[in-house]
N, C-alpha and C. Protein backbone atom coordinates (compact mmCIF):
# COMPACT_ATOMS: atom_id res chain seq x y z
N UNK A 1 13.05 -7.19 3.00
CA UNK A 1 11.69 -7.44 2.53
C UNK A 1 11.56 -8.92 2.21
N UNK A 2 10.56 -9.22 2.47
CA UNK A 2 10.15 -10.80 2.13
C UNK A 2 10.08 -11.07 0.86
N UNK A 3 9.89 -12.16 0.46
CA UNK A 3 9.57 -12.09 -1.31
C UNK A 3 8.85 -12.62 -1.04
N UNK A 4 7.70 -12.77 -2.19
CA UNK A 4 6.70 -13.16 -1.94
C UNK A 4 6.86 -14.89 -2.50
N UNK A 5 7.95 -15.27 -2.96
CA UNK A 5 7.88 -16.86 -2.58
C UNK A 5 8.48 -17.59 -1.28
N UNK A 6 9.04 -16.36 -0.90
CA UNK A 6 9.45 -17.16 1.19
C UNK A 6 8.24 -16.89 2.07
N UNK A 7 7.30 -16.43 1.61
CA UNK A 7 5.67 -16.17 2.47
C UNK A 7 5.00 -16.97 1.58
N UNK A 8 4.16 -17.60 3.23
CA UNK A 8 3.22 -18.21 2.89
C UNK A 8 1.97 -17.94 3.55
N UNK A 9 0.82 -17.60 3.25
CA UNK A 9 -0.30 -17.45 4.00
C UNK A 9 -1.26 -18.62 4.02
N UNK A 10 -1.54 -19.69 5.32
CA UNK A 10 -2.13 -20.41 5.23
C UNK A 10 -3.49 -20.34 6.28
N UNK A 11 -4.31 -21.27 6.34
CA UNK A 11 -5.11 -21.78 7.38
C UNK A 11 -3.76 -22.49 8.45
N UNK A 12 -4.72 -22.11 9.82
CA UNK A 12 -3.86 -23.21 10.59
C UNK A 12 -4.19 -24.77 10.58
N UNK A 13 -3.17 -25.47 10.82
CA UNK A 13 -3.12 -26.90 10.84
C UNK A 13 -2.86 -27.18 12.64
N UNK A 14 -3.53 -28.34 12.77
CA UNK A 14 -3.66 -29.06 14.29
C UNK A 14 -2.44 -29.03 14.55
N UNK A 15 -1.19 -29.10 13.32
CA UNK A 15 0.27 -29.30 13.93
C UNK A 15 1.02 -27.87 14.75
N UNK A 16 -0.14 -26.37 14.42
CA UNK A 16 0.93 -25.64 14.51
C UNK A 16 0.09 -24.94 15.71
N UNK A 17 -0.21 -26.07 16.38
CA UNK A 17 -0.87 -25.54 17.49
C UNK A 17 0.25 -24.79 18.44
N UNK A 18 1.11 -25.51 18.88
CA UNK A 18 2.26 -24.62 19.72
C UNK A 18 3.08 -23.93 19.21
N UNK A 19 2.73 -23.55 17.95
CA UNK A 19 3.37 -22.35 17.70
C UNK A 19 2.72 -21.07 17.61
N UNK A 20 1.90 -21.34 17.53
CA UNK A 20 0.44 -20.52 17.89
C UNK A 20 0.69 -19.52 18.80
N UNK A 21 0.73 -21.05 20.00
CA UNK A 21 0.47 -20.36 20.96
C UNK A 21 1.52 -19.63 21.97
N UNK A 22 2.48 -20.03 21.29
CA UNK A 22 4.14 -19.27 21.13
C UNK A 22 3.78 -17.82 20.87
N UNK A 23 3.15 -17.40 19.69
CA UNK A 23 3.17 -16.53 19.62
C UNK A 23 2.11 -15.54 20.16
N UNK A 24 0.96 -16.22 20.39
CA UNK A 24 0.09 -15.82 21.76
C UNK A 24 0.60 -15.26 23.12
N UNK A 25 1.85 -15.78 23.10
CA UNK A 25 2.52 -15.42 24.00
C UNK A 25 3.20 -14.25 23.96
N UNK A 26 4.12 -13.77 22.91
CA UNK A 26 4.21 -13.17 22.31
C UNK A 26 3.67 -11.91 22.42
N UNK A 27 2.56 -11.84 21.43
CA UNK A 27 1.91 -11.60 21.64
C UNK A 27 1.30 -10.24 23.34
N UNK A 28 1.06 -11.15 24.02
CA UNK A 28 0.58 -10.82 25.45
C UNK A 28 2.24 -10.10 25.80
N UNK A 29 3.31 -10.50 26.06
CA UNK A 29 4.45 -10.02 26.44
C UNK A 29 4.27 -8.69 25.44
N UNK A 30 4.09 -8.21 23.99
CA UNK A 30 4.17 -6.93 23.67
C UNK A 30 3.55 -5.99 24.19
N UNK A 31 2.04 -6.51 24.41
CA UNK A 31 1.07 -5.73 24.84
C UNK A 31 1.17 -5.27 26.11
N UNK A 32 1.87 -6.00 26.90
CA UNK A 32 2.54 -6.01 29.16
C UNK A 32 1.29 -6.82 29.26
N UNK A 33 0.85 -7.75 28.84
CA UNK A 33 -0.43 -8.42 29.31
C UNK A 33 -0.05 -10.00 29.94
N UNK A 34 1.45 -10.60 29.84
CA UNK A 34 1.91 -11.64 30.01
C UNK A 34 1.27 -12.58 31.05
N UNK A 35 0.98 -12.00 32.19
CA UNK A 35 -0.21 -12.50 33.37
C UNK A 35 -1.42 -13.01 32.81
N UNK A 36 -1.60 -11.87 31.64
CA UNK A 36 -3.23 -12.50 31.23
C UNK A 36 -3.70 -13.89 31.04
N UNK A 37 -2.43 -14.22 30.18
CA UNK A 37 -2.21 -15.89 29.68
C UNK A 37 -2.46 -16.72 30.52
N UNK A 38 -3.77 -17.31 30.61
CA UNK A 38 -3.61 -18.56 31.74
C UNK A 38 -4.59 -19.56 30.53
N UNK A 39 -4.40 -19.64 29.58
CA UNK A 39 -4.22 -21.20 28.74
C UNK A 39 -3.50 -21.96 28.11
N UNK A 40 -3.72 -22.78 27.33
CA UNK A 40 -2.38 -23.50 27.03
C UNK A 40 -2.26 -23.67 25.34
N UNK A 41 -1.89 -24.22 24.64
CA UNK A 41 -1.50 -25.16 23.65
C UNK A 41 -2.53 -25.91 23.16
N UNK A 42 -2.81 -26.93 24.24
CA UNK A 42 -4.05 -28.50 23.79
C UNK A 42 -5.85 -27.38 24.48
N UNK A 43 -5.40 -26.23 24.88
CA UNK A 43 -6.93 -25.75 24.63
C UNK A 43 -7.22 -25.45 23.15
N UNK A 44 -6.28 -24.13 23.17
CA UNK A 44 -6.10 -23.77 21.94
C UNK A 44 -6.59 -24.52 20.44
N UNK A 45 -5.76 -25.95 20.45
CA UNK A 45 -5.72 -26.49 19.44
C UNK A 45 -7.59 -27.34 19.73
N UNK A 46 -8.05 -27.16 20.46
CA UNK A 46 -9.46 -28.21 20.83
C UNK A 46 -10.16 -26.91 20.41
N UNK A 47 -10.41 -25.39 20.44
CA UNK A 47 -10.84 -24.65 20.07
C UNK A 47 -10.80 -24.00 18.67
N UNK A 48 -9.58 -24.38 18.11
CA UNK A 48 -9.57 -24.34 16.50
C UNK A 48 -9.70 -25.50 16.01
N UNK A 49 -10.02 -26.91 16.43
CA UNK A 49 -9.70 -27.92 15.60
C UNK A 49 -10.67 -29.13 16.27
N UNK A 50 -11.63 -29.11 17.61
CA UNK A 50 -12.13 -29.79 18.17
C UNK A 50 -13.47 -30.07 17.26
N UNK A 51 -14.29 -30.71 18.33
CA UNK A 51 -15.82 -31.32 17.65
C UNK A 51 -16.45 -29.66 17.17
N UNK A 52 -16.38 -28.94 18.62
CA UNK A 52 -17.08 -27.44 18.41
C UNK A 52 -15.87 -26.37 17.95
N UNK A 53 -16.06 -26.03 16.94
CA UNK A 53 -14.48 -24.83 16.53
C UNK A 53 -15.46 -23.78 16.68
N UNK A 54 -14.25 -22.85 17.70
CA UNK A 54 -14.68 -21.49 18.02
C UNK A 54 -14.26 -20.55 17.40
N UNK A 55 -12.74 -20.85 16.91
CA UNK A 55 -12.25 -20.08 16.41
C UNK A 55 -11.47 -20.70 14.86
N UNK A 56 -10.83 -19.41 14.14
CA UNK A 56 -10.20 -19.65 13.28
C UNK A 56 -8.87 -19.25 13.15
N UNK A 57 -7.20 -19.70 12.69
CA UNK A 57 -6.37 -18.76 12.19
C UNK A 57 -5.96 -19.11 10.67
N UNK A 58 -5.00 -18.29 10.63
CA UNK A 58 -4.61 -18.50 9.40
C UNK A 58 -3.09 -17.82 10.07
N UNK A 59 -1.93 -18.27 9.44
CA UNK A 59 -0.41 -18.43 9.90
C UNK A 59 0.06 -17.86 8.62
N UNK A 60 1.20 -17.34 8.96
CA UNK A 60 2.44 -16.41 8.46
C UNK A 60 3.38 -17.06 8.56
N UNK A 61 3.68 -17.92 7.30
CA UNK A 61 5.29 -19.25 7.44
C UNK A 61 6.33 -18.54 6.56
N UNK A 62 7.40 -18.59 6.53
CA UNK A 62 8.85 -17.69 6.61
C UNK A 62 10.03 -19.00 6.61
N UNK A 63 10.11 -20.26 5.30
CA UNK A 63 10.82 -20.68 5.47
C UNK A 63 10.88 -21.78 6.66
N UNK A 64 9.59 -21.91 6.35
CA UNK A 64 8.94 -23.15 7.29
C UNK A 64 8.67 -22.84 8.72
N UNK A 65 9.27 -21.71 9.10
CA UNK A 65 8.51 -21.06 10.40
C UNK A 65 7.44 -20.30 10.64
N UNK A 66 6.39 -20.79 11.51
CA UNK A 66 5.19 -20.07 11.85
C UNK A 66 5.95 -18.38 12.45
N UNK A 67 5.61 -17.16 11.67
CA UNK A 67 6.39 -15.93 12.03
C UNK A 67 5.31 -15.28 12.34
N UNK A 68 4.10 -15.78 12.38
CA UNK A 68 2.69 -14.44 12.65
C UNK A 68 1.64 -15.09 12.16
N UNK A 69 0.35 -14.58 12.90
CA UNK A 69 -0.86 -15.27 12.63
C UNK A 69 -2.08 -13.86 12.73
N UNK A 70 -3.18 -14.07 12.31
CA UNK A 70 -4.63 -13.92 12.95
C UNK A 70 -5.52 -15.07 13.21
N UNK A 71 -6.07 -14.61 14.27
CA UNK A 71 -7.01 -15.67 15.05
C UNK A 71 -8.36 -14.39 14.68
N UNK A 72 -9.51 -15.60 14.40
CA UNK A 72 -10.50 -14.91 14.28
C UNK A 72 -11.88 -15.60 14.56
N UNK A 73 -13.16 -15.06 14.20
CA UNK A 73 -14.58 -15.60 14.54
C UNK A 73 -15.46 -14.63 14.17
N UNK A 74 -16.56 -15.53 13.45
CA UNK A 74 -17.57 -14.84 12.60
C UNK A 74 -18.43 -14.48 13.70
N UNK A 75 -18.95 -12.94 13.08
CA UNK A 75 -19.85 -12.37 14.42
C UNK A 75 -21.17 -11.94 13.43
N UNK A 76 -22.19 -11.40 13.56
CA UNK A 76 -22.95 -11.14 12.60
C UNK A 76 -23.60 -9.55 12.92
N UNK A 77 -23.75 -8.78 12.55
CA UNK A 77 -24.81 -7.59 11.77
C UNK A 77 -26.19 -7.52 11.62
N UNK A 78 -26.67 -7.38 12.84
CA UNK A 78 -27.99 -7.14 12.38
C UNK A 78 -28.72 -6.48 11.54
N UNK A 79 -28.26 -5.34 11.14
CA UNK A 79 -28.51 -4.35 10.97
C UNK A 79 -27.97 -4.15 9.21
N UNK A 80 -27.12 -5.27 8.65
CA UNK A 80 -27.13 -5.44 7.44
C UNK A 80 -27.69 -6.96 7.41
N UNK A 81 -27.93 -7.69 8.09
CA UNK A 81 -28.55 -8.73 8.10
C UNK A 81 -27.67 -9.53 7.09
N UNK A 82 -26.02 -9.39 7.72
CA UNK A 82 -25.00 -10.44 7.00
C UNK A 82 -23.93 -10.66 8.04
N UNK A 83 -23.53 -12.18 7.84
CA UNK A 83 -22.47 -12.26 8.30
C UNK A 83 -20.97 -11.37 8.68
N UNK A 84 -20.51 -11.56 9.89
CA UNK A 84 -19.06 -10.76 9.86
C UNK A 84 -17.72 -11.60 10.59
N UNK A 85 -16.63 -10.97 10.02
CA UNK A 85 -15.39 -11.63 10.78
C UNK A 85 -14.75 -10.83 11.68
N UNK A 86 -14.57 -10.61 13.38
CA UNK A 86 -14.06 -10.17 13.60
C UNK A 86 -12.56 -10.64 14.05
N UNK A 87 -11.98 -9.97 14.15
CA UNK A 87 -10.00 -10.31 14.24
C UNK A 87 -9.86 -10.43 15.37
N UNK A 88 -9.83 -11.54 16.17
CA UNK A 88 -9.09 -11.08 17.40
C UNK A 88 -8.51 -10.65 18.20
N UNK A 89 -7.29 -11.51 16.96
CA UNK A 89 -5.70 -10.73 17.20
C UNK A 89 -4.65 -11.08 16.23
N UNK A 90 -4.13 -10.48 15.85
CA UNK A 90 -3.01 -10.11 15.11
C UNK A 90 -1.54 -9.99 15.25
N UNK A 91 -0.68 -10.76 14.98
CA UNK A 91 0.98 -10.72 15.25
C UNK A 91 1.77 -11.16 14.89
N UNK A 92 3.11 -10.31 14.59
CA UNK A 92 3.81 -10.67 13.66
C UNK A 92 5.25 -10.87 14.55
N UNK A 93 5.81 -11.52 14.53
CA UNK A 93 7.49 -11.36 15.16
C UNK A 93 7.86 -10.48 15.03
N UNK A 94 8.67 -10.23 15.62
CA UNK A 94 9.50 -8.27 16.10
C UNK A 94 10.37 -8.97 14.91
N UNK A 95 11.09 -9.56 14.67
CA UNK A 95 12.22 -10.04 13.67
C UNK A 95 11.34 -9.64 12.19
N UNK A 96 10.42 -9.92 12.23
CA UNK A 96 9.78 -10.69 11.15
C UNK A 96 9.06 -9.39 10.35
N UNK A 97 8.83 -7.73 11.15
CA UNK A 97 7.84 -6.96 10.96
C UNK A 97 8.50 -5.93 9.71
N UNK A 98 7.98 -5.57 8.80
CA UNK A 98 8.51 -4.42 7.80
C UNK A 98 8.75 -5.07 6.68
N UNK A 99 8.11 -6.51 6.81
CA UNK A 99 8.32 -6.61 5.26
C UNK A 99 6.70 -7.29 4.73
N UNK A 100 5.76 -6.56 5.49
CA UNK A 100 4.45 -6.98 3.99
C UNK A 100 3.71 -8.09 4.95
N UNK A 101 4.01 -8.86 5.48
CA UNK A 101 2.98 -9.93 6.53
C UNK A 101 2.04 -9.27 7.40
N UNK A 102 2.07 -8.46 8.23
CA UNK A 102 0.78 -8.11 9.08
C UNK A 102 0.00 -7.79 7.42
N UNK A 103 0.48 -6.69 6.93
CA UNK A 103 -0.83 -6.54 5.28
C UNK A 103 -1.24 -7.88 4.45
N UNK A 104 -0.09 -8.77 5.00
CA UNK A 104 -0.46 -9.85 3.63
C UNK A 104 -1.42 -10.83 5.03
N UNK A 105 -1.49 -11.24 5.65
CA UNK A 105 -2.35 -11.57 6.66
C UNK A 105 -3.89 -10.99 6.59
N UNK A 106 -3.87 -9.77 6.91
CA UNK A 106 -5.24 -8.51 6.70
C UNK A 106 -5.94 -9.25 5.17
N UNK A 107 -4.91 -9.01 3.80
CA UNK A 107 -5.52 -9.70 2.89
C UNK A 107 -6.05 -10.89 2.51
N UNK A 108 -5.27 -11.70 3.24
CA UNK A 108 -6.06 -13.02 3.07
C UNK A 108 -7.16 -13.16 4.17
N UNK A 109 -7.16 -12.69 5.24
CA UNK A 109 -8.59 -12.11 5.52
C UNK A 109 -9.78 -11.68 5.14
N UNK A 110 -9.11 -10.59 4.49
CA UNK A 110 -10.07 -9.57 3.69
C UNK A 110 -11.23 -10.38 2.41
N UNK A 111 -9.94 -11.36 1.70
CA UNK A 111 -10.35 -12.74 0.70
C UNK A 111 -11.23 -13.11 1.43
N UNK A 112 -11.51 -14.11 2.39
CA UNK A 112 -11.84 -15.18 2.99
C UNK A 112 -13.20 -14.25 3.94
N UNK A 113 -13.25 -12.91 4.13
CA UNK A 113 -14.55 -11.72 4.29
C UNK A 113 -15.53 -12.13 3.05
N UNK A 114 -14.28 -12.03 1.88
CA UNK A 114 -15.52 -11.80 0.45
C UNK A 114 -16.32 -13.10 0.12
N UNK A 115 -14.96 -13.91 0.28
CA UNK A 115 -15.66 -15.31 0.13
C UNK A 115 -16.78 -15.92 0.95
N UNK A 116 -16.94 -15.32 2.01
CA UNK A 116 -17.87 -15.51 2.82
C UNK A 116 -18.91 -14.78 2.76
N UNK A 117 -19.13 -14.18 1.92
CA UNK A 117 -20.06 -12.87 2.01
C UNK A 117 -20.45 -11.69 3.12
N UNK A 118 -18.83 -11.76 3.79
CA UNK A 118 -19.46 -10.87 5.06
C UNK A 118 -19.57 -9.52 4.83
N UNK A 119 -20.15 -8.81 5.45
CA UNK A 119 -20.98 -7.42 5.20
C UNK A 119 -19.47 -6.59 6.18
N UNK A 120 -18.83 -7.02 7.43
CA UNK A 120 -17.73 -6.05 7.51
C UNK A 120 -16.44 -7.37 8.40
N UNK A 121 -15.24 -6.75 8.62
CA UNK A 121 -14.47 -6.90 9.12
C UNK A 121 -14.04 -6.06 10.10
N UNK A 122 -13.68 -6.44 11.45
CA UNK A 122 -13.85 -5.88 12.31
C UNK A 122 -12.48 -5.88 13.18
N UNK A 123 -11.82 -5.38 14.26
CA UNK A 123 -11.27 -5.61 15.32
C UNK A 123 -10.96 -4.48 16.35
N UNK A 124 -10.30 -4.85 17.16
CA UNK A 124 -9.97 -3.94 18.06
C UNK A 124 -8.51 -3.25 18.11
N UNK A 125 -8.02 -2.22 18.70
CA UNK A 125 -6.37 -1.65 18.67
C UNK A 125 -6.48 -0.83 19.51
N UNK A 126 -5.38 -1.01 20.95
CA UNK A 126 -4.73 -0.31 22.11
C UNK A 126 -5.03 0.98 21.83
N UNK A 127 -4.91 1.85 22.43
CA UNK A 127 -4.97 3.13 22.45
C UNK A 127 -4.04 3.66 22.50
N UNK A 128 -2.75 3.27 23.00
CA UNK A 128 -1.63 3.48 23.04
C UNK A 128 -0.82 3.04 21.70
N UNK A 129 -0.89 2.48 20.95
CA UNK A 129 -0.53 1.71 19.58
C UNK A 129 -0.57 2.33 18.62
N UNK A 130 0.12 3.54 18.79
CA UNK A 130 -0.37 4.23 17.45
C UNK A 130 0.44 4.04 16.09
N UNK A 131 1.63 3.30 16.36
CA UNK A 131 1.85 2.96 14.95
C UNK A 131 0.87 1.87 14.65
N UNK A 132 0.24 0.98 15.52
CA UNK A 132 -0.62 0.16 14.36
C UNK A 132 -1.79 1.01 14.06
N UNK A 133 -2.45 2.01 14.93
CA UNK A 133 -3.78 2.30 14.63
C UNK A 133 -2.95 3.10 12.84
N UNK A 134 -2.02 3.93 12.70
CA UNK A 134 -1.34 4.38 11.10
C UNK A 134 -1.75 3.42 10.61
N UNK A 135 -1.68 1.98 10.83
CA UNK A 135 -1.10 1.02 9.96
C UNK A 135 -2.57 0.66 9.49
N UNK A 136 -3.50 0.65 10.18
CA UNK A 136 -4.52 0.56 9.96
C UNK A 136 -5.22 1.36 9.56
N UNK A 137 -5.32 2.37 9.42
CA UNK A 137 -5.92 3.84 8.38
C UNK A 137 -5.62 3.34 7.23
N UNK A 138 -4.08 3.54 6.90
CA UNK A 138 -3.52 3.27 6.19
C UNK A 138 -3.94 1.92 4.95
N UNK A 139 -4.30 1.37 5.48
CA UNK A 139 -5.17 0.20 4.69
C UNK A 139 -6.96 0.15 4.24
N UNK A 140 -6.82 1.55 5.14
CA UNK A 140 -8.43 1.93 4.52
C UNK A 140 -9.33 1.56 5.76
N UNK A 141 -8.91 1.18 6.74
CA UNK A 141 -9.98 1.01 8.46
C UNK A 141 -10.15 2.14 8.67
N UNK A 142 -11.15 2.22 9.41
CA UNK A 142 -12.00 3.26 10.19
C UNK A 142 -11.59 3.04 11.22
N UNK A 143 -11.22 3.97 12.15
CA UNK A 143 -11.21 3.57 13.94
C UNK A 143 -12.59 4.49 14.75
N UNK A 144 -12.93 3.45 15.15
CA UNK A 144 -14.41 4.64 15.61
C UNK A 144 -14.38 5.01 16.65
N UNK A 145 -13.83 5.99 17.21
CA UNK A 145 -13.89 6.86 18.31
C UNK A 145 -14.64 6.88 19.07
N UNK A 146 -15.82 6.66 18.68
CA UNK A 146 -17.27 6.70 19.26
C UNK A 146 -17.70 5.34 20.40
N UNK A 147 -17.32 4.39 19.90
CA UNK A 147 -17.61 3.31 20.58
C UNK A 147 -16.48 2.27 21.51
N UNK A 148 -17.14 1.92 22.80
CA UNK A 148 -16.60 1.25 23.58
C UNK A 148 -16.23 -0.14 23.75
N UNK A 149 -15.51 -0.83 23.76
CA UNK A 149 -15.85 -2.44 24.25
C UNK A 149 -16.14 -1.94 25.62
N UNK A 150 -17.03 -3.16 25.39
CA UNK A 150 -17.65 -3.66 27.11
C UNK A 150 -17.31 -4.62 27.17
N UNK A 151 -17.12 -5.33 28.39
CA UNK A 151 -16.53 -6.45 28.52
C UNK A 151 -16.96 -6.83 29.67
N UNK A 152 -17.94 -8.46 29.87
CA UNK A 152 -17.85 -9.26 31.21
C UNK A 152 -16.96 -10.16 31.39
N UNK A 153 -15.82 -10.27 32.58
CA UNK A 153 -15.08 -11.46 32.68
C UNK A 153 -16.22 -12.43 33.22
N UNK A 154 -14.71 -13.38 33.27
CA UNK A 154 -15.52 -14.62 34.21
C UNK A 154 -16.35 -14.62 35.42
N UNK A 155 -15.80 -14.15 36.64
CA UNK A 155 -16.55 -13.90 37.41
C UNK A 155 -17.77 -13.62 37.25
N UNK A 156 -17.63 -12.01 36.66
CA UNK A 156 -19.12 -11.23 36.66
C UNK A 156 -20.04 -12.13 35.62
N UNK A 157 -19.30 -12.95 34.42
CA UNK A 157 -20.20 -13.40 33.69
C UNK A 157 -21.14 -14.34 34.51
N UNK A 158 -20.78 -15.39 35.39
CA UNK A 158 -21.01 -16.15 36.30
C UNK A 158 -22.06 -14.81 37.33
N UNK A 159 -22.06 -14.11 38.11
CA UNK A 159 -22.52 -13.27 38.54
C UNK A 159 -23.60 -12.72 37.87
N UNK A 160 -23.65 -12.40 36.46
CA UNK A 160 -24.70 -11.94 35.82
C UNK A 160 -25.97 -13.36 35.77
N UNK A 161 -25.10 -14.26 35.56
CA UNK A 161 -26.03 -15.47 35.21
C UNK A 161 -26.69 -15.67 36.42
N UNK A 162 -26.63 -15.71 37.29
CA UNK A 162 -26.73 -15.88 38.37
C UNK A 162 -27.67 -15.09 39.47
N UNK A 163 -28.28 -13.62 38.50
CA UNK A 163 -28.82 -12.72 38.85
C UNK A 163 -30.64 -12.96 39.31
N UNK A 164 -30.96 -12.73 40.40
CA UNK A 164 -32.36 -12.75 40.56
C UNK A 164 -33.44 -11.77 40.20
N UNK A 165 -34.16 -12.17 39.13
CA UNK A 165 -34.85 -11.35 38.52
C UNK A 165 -36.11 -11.65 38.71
């Protein structure tokens, strides 16, 4: 188990851009998605840290090593007419898992929801994943059965735009 003075939960810094994306990698290799990966490092870090920030993380340090992160981005609610955060993604090192970081991650999330006044927190989980979807009950999430992602890639997004109406 970790103690809670060898964890640290921070914002990311411009420095820990490649470790990031180390674990982005990561990441994609747990999921069999390793192909998916076709960005780099200096995107990454221009997308959390550039003129326009798209995104946000916050890092899981272990003795001065980046061991796990969430990447995230505020989405909004119409329908409570408040801000929201949804999670991107979530990951912890296979070394690193069973002692309290994916939860202590979620929480400083959860903080940084309130502090923001967002109305929910959100993300997505494999279907196949069922120890995280536990892990996530378990903390009080809902998984909604009911609803789909949809999703346009690139192409079709380009294709939709592109549509004669």
């Amino acid at each position: 188990m970790t103690s809670n003075s060898d964890l640290i939960i921070r914002f990311a810094q411009p420095h820990d851009s490649d470790a990031l994306f180390g674990l982005i990698q990561g990441l994609a290799e747990y999921e069999k998605l390793s192909a998916a990966v076709t960005g780099n490092a200096e995107i990454l870090k221009d997308h959390l840290f550039g003129e326009r920030k798209y995104i946000e993380a916050i890092v899981a340090e272990v003795e001065g090593k980046v061991v796990g992160f969430a990447l995230f981005f505020h989405n909004y609610s119409t329908f409570l007419t408040k801000p929201g955060i949804y999670l991107e993604d979530i990951f912890v090192l296979p070394a690193y898992r069973r002692r309290g970081i994916g939860k202590s991650l979620l929480n400083k999330l959860a903080k940084i929801a309130v502090e923001r006044n967002c109305g929910r927190l959100e993300w997505s989980v494999l279907d196949w994943n069922v120890s995280a979807q536990e892990f996530y009950r378990n903390i009080g999430a809902d998984i909604l059965e009911d609803w789909r992602i949809c999703r346009v890639s690139e192409t079709a997004i380009h294709n939709l735009a592109n549509l004669q109406i």
